[in-house]
Protein backbone atom coordinates (compact mmCIF):
# COMPACT_ATOMS: atom_id res chain seq x y z
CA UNK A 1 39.51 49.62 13.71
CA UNK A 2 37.88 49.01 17.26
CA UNK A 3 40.19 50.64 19.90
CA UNK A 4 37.70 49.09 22.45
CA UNK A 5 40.54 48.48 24.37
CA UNK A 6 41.31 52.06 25.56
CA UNK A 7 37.73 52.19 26.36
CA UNK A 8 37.26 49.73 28.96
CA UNK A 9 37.12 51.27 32.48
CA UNK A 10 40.22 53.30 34.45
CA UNK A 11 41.96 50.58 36.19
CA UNK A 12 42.53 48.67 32.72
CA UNK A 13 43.29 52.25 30.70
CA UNK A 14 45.88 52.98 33.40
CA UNK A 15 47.77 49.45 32.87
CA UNK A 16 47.38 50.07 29.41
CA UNK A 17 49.22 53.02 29.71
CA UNK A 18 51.71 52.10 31.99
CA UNK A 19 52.55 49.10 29.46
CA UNK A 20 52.86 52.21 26.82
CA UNK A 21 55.36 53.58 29.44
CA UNK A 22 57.88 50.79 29.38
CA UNK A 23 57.85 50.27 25.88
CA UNK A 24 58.49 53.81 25.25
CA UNK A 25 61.10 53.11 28.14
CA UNK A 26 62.50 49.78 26.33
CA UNK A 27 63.05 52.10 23.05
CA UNK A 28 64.94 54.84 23.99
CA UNK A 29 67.52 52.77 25.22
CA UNK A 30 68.73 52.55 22.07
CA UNK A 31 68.39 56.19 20.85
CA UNK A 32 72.21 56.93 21.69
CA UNK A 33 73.31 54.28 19.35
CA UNK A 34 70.81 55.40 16.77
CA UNK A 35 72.31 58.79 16.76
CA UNK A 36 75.81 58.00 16.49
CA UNK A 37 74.40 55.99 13.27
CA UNK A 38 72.05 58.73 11.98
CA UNK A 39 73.17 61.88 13.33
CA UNK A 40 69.49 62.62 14.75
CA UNK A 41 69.16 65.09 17.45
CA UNK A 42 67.62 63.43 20.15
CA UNK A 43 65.60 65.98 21.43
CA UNK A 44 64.14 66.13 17.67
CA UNK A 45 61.38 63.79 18.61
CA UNK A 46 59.68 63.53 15.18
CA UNK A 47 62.81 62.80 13.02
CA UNK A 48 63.62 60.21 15.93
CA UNK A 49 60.86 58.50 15.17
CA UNK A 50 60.52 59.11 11.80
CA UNK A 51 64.40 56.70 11.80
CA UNK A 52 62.80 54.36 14.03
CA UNK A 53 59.75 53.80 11.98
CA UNK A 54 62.30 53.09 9.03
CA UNK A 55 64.18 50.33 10.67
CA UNK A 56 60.87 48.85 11.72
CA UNK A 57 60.12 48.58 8.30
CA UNK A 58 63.01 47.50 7.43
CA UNK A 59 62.89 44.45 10.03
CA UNK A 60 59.49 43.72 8.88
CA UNK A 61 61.03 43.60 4.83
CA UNK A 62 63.73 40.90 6.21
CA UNK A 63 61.69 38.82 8.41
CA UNK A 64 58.98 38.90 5.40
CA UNK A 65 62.31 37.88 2.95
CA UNK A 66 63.55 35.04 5.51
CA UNK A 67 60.22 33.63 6.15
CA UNK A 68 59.80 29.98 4.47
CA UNK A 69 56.31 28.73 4.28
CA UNK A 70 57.41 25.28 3.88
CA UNK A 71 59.59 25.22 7.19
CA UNK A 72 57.58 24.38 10.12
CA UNK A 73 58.31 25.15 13.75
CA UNK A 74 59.40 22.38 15.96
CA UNK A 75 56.87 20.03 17.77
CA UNK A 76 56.88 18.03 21.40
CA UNK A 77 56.31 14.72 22.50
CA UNK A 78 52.84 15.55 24.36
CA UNK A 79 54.39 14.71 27.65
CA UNK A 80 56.01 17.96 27.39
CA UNK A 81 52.85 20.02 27.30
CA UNK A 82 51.63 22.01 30.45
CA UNK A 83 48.50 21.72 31.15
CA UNK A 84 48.62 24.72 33.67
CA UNK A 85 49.05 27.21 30.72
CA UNK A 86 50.05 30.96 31.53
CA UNK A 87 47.73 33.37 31.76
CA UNK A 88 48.66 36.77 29.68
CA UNK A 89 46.47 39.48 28.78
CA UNK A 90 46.29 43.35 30.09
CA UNK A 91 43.39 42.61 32.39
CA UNK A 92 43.13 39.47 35.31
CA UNK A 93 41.48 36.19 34.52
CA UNK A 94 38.38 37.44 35.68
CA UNK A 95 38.10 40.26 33.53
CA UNK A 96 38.39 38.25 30.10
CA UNK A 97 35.37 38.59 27.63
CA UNK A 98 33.01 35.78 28.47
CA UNK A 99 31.51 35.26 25.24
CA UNK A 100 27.99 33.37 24.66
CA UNK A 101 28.21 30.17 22.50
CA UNK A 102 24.07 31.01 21.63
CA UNK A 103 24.78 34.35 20.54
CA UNK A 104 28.52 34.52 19.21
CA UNK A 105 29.07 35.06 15.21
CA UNK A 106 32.19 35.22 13.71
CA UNK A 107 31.86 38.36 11.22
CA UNK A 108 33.56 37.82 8.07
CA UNK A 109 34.17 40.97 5.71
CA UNK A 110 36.68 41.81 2.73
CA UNK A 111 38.18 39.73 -0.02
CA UNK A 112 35.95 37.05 1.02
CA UNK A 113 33.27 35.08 -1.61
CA UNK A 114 30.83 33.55 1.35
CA UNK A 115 30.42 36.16 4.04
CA UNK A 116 27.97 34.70 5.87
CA UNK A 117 28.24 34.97 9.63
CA UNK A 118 29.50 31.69 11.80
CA UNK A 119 28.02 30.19 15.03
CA UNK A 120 30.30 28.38 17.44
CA UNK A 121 28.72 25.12 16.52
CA UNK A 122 29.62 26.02 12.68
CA UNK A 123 33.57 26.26 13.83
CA UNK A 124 33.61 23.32 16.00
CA UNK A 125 32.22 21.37 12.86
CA UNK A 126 35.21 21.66 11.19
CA UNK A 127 38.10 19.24 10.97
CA UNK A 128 40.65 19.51 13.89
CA UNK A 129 44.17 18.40 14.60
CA UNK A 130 45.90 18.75 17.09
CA UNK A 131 50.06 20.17 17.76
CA UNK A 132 52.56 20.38 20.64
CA UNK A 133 54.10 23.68 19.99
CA UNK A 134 56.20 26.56 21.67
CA UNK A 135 54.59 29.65 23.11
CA UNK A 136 57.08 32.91 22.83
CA UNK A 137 56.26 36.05 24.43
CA UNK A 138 57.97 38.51 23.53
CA UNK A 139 57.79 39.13 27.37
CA UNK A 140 60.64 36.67 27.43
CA UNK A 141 59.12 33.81 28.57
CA UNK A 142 58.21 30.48 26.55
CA UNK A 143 55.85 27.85 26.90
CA UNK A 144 54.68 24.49 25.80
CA UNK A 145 51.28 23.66 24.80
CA UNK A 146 48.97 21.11 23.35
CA UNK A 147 46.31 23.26 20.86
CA UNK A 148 43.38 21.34 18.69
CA UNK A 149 41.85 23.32 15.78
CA UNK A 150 41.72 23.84 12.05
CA UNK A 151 44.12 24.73 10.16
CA UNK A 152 43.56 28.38 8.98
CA UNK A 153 43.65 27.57 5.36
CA UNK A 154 41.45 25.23 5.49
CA UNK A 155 39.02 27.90 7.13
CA UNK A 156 39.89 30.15 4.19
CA UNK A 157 39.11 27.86 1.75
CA UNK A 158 35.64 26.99 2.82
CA UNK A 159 34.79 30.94 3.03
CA UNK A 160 35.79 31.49 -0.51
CA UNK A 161 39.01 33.50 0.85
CA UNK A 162 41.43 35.42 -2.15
CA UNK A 163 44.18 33.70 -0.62
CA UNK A 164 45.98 36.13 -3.13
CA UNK A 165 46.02 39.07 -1.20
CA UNK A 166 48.36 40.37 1.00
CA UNK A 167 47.29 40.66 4.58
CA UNK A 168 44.28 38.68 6.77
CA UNK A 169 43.19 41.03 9.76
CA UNK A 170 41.47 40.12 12.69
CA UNK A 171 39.32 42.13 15.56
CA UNK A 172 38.90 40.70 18.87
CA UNK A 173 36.35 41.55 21.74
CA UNK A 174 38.39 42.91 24.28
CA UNK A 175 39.28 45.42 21.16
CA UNK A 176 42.86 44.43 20.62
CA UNK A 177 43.44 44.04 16.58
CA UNK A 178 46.13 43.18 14.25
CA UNK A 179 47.25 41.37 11.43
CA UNK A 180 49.37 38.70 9.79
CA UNK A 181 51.25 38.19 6.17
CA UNK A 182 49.11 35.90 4.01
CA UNK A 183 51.88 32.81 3.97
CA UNK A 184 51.59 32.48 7.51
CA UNK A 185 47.73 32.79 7.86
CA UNK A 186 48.04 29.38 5.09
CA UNK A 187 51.18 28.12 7.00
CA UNK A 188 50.28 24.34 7.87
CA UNK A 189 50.59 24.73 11.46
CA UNK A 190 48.65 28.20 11.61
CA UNK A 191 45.48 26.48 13.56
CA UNK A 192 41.88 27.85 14.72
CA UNK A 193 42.60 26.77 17.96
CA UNK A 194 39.33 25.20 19.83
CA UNK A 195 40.83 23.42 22.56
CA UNK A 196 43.62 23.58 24.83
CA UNK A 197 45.16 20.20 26.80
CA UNK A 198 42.30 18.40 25.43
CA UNK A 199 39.76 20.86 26.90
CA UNK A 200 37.19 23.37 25.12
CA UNK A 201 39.43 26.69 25.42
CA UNK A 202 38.45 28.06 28.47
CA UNK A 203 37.22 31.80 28.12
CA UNK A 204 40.69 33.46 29.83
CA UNK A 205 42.61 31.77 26.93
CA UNK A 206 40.15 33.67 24.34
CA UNK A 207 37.00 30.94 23.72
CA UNK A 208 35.92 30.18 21.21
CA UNK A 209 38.88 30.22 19.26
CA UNK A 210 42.08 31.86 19.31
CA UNK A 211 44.59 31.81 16.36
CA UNK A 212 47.35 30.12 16.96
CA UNK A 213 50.18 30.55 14.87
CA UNK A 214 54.04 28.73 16.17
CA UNK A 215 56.06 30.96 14.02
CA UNK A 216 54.96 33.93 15.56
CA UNK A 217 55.52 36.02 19.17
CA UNK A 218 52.67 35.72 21.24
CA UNK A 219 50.91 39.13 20.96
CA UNK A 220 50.50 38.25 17.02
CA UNK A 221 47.83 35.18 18.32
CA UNK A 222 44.87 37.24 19.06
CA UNK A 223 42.27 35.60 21.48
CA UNK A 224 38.44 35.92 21.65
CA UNK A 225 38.17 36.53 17.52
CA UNK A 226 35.01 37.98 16.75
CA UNK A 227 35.89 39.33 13.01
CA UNK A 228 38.08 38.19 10.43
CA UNK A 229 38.72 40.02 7.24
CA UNK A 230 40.90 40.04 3.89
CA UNK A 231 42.91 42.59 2.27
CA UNK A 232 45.78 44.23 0.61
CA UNK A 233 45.38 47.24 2.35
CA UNK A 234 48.27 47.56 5.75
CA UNK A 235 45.91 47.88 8.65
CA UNK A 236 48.56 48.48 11.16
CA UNK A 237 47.72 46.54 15.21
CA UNK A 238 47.30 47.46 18.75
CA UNK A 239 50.76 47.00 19.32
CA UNK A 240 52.89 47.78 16.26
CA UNK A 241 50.76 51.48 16.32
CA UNK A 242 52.87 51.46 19.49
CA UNK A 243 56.48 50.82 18.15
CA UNK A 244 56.30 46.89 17.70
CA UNK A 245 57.48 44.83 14.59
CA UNK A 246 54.23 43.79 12.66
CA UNK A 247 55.80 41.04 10.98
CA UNK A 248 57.10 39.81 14.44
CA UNK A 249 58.22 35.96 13.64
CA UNK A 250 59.40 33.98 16.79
């Protein structure tokens, strides 16, 4: 996987790892609990994290359980909407990847029939709707927004995806990766989104298309996609290699 992230100059390396730093921070808070529950010795670093990995999985099992693929999140009367949306990334505005409409491809790779490469024109040729949905960081901040795109599975379906398989995994081009569960990549409000308030996404919001998915916290909705890819294998993410939930529902 691309760890381009890490590789990006000091200044963003050092936020990078000063983000590391409070979530390491934000989990051993807990630790005293977990050893009055497991008996761990806390200075026993790898069996501490060796519990902690367990109940991450376990989280993952139960969100995966609960999850209903008919249920959808709740929408907004489009009055609600800001159009001022929040900016979030590990880098300033000015710093997101500007990518070139003339020379952008989406790379498609994995359980997929029709791998052939797609142009930004190709994408925005698709069928769009829009939706009024919630933003959650897991930050702790929400927002409201109006997104226009295609509908993932409708994506899939043209590209000849095994909808089958477990896991869709996506690369972006500031290096961040991840993945999602197959049910929500065909959930019905899991969108390719294009626009944002009406408006061609601008490039801090991840143009040409970032996946927005309403039943998921915010660092699961990767911006500036440049590969997708099928598979059954786990491929881990950015942030659940760092202690984070990968199934992560909002």
């Amino acid at each position: 996987m691309n760890a381009g992230i890490l590789r990006t100059g000091g200044a963003r390396a050092s936020l990078v790892a000063d983000i590391e730093a409070r979530l390491l921070s934000k989990r051993t808070l807990g630790l005293g609990a977990l050893t009055l529950l497991t008996g761990c010795d806390i200075s026993d670093n790898d069996q501490v994290q060796k519990v902690l990995t367990t109940v991450s999985r376990w989280n993952d099992r139960a969100q995966a359980l609960l999850f209903d693929p008919r249920r959808l999140a709740p929408t907004f009367d489009e009055s609600r909407a800001v159009r001022d949306f929040r900016y979030n990334a590990y880098f300033g505005p000015d710093d997101a990847p500007k990518l070139d409409p003339d020379t952008y491809r989406l790379r498609l790779s994995g359980l997929i029939a029709d791998k052939k490469p797609w142009t930004v024109a190709d994408l925005y040729a698709l069928p769009q709707q829009a939706q009024v949905t919630r933003h959650v960081c897991v930050e702790g901040w929400s927002m409201i927004g109006k997104w226009t795109g295609t509908p993932l599975s409708v994506f899939l379906q043209r590209i000849g995806a095994d909808t089958t398989a477990k896991y869709l995994g996506y690369e972006c081009a500031d290096g961040y990766y991840d993945s999602i569960d197959m049910p929500t990549a065909l959930h019905p409000q899991t969108i390719m989104a294009f626009k944002l308030s009406d408006q061609v996404l601008p490039a801090k919001y991840g143009y040409p298309f970032k996946i927005r998915i309403p039943t998921k916290l915010g660092f699961k909705q990767p911006k500036w996609v440049t590969t997708l890819y099928v598979t059954n294998r786990p491929t881990g993410g950015f942030w659940v290699d760092r202690g984070y939930n990968w199934f992560s529902g909002s």
